[in-house]
Protein backbone atom coordinates (compact mmCIF):
# COMPACT_ATOMS: atom_id res chain seq x y z
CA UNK A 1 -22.12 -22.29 10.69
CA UNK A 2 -18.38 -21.32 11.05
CA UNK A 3 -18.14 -20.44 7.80
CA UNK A 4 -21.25 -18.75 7.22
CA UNK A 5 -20.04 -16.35 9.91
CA UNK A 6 -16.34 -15.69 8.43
CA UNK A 7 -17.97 -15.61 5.23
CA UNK A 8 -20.22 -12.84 6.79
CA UNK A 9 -17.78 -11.09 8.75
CA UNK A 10 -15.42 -11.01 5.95
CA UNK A 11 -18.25 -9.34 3.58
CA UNK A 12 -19.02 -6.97 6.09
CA UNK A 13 -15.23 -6.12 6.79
CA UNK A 14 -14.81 -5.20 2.62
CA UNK A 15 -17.95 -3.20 2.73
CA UNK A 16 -16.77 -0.72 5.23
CA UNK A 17 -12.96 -1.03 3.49
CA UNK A 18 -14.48 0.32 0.53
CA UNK A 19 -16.57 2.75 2.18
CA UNK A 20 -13.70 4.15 3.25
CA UNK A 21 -12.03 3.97 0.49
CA UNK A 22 -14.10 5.70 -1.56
CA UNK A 23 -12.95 9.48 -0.91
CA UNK A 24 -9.08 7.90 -1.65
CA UNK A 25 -10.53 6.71 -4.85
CA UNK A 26 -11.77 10.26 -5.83
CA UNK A 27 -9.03 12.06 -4.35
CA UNK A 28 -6.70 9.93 -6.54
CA UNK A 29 -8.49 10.26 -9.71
CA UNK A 30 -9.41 14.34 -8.97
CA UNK A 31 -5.24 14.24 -9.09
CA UNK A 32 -4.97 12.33 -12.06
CA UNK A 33 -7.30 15.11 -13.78
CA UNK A 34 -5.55 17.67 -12.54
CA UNK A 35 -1.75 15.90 -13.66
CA UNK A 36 -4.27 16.16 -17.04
CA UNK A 37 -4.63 19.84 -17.17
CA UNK A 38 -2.91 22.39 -18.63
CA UNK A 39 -2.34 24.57 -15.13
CA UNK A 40 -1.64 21.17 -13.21
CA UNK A 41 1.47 22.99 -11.22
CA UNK A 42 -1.12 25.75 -10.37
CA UNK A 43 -4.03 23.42 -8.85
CA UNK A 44 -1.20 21.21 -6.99
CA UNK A 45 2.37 21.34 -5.89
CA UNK A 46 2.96 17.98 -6.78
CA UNK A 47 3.29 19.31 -10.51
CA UNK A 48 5.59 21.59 -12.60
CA UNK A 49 4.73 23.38 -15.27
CA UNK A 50 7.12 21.74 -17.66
CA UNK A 51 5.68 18.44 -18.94
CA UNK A 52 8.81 16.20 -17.46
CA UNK A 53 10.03 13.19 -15.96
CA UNK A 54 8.59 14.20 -12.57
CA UNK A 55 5.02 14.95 -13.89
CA UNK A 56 5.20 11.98 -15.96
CA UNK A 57 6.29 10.00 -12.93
CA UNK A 58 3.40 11.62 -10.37
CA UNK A 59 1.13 10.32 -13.09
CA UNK A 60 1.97 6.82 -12.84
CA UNK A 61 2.15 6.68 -9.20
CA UNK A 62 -1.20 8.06 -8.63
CA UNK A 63 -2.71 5.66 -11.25
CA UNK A 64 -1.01 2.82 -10.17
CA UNK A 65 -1.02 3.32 -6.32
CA UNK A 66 -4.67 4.13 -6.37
CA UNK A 67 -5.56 0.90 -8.25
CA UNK A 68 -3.84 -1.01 -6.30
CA UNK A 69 -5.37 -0.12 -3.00
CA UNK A 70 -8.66 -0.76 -4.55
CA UNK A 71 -7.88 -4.38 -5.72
CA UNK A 72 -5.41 -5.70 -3.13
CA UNK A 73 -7.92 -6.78 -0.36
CA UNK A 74 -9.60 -9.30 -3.55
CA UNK A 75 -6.44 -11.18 -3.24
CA UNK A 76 -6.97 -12.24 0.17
CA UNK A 77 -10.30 -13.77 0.08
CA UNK A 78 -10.14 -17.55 0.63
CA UNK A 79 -12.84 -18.24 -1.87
CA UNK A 80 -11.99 -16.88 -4.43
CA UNK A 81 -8.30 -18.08 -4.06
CA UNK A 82 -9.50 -21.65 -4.18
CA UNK A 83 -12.35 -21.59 -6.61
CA UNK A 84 -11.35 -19.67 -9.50
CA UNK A 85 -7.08 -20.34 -8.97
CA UNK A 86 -7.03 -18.79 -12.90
CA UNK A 87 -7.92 -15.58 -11.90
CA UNK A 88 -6.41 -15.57 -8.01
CA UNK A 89 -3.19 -16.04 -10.34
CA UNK A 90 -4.16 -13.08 -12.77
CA UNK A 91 -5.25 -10.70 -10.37
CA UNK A 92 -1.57 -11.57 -8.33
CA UNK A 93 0.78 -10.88 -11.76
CA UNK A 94 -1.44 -7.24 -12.12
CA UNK A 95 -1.03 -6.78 -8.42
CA UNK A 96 2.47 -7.22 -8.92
CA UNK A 97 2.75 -5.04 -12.24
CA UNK A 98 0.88 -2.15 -10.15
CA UNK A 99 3.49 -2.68 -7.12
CA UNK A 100 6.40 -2.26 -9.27
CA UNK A 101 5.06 0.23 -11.53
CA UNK A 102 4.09 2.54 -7.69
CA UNK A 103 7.19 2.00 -6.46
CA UNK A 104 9.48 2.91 -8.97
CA UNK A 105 7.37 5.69 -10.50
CA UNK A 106 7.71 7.26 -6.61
CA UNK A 107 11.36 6.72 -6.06
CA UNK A 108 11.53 8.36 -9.76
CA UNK A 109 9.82 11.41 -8.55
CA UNK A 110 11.30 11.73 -4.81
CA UNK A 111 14.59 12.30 -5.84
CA UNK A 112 13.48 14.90 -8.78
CA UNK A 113 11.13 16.85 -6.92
CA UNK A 114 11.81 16.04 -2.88
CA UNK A 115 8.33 16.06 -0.89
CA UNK A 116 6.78 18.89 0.36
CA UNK A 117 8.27 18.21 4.47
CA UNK A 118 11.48 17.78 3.27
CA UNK A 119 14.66 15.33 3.83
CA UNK A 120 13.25 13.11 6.64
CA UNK A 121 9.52 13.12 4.19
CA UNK A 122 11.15 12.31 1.20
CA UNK A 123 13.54 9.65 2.84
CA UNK A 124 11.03 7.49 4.78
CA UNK A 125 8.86 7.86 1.55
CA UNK A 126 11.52 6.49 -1.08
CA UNK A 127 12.34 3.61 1.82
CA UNK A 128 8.31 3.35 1.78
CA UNK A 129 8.87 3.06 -2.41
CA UNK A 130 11.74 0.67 -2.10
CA UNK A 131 9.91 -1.52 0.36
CA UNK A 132 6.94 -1.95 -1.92
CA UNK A 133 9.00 -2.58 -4.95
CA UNK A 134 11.00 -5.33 -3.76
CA UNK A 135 7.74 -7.12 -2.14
CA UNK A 136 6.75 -6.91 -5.57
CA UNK A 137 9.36 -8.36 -7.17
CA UNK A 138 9.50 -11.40 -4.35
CA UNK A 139 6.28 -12.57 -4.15
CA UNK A 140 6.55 -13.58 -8.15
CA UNK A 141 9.95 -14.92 -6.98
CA UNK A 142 8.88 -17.32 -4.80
CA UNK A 143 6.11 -18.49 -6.78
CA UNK A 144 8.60 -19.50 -9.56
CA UNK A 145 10.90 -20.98 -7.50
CA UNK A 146 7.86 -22.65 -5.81
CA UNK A 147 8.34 -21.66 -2.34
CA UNK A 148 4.62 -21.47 -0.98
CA UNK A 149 5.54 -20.38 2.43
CA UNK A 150 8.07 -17.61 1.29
CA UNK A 151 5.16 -16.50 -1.48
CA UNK A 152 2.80 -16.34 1.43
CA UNK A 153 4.81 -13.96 3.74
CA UNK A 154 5.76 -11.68 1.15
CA UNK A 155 2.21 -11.48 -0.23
CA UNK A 156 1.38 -10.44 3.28
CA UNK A 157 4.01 -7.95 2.83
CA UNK A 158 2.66 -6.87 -0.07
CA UNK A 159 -0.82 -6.61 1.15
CA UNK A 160 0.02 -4.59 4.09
CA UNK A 161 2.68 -2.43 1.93
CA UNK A 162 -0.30 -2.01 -0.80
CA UNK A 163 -2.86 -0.56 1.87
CA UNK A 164 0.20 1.89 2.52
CA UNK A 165 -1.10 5.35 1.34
CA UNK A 166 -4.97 4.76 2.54
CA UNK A 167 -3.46 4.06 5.63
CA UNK A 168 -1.62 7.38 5.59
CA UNK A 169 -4.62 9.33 5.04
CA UNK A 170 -6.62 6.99 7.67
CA UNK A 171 -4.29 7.50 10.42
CA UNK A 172 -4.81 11.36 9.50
CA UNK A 173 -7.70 11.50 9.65
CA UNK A 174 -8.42 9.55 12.61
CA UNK A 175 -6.08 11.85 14.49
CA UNK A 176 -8.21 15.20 13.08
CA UNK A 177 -11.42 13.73 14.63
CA UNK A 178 -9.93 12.89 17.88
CA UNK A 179 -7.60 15.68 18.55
CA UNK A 180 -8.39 18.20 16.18
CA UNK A 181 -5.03 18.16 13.89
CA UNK A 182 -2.28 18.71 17.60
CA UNK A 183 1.24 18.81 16.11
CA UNK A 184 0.45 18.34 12.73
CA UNK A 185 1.54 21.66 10.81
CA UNK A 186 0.73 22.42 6.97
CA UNK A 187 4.71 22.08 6.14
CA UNK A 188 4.45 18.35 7.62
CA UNK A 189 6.48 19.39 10.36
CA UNK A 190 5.08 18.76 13.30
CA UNK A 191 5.79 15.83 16.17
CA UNK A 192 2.75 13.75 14.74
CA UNK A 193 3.77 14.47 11.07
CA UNK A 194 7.28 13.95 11.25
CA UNK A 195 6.12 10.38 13.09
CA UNK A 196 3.59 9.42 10.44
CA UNK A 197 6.42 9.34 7.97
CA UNK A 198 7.12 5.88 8.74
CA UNK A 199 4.18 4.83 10.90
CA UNK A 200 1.71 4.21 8.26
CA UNK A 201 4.21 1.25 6.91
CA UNK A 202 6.44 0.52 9.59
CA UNK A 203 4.87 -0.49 12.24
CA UNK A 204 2.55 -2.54 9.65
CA UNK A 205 5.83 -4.35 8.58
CA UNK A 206 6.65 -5.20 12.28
CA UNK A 207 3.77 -6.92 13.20
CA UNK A 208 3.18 -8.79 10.13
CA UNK A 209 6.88 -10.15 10.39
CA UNK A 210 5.96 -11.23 14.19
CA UNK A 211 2.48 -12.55 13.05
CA UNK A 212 4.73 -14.86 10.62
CA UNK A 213 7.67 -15.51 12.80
CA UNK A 214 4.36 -17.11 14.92
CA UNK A 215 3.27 -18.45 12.25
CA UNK A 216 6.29 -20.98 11.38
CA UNK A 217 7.19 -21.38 14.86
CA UNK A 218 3.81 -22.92 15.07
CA UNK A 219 4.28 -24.65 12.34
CA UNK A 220 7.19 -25.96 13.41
CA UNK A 221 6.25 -27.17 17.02
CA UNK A 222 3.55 -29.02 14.98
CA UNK A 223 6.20 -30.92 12.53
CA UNK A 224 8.45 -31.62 16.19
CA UNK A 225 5.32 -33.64 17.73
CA UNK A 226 4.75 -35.49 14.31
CA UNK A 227 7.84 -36.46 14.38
């Protein structure tokens, strides 16, 4: 009966996820057409009119970023991890490739380009970049080296890192429908956005390290009684 009711809860928890998810999905590939088109710097200031490293860049990161929100929360589900271990292991290397390939493509761009609110933007979004690329490149890392509790932190890293940029446009627009947009200005300079610029990974960060910290102590105190 337990099970039947996480297996429940669990189903019901990805259909409102994607629910959600599903203007992120649209926004990302409405910004992938426009990267496409010929007036791209026109429709969106993330683009230039020269065809360059920066557009090129943009590209990737929207591609990549948005597939990876959209397949991250798969990885998590127990039954699929222990019933079909072939494609848990599949769906992690892709997971991975799509980290990397967000991640670099961003801290490509940032640097080029700068963000639309300026220093403090663009420098808690390349940390963001840099965060997500080197979860990506540990949880392979510890698989290799066979480490199963160090591949299950960072994976929870990863997850949380992953979920990054829905969560960004989730806290936003949470805050619109509650307060109707107070100190949030279109520059991105207002006392909410110049706080979102790390709270929609931060914080996240935080409280998964604590949540394993717990985790191993746990552990631990179990191992110390055995013993």
């Amino acid at each position: 009966m337990r099970n039947l009711t996480s297996r429940v809860a669990t189903g019901l928890v990805l259909i409102v996820f994607y629910l959600t998810l599903l203007p992120f999905l649209m926004h990302g590939l409405g910004m992938i057409g426009v990267g496409l088109s010929e007036d791209a710097a026109r429709q969106s200031y993330l683009f230039s009119d020269r065809q360059d490293v920066g557009n090129a860049a943009m590209m990737l990161h929207i591609f990549a970023g948005t597939l990876l929100v959209a397949l991250v929360p798969l990885q998590l589900l127990q039954g699929l991890r222990l019933r079909f271990i072939g494609f848990h292991r599949m769906l992690g290397r892709l997971l991975v490739t799509l980290a990397l390939i967000t991640g670099l493509a961003g801290m490509t761009y940032i640097p080029l380009r700068g963000t639309i609110g300026g220093p403090l933007m663009s420098a808690a979004f390349f940390l963001y970049g840099l965060c997500l690329f080197t979860a990506g490149l540990m949880v392979p890392r510890m698989a290799l080296i066979r480490d199963r509790a160090g591949h299950w932190a960072w994976g929870l890293r990863l997850f949380w890192l992953a979920l990054g940029s829905w969560l960004y446009r989730v806290h936003y627009t949470l805050w619109y429908l509650l307060t109707g947009g107070v100190g949030s200005e279109p520059d991105f300079s207002g006392p909410f956005d110049l706080a979102q610029n790390f709270a929609f990974f931060v914080p996240y960060l935080l409280a998964v390290q604590m949540w394993i910290i717990s985790k191993r102590s746990a552990h631990q105190g179990v191992l110390a009684k055995i013993l």
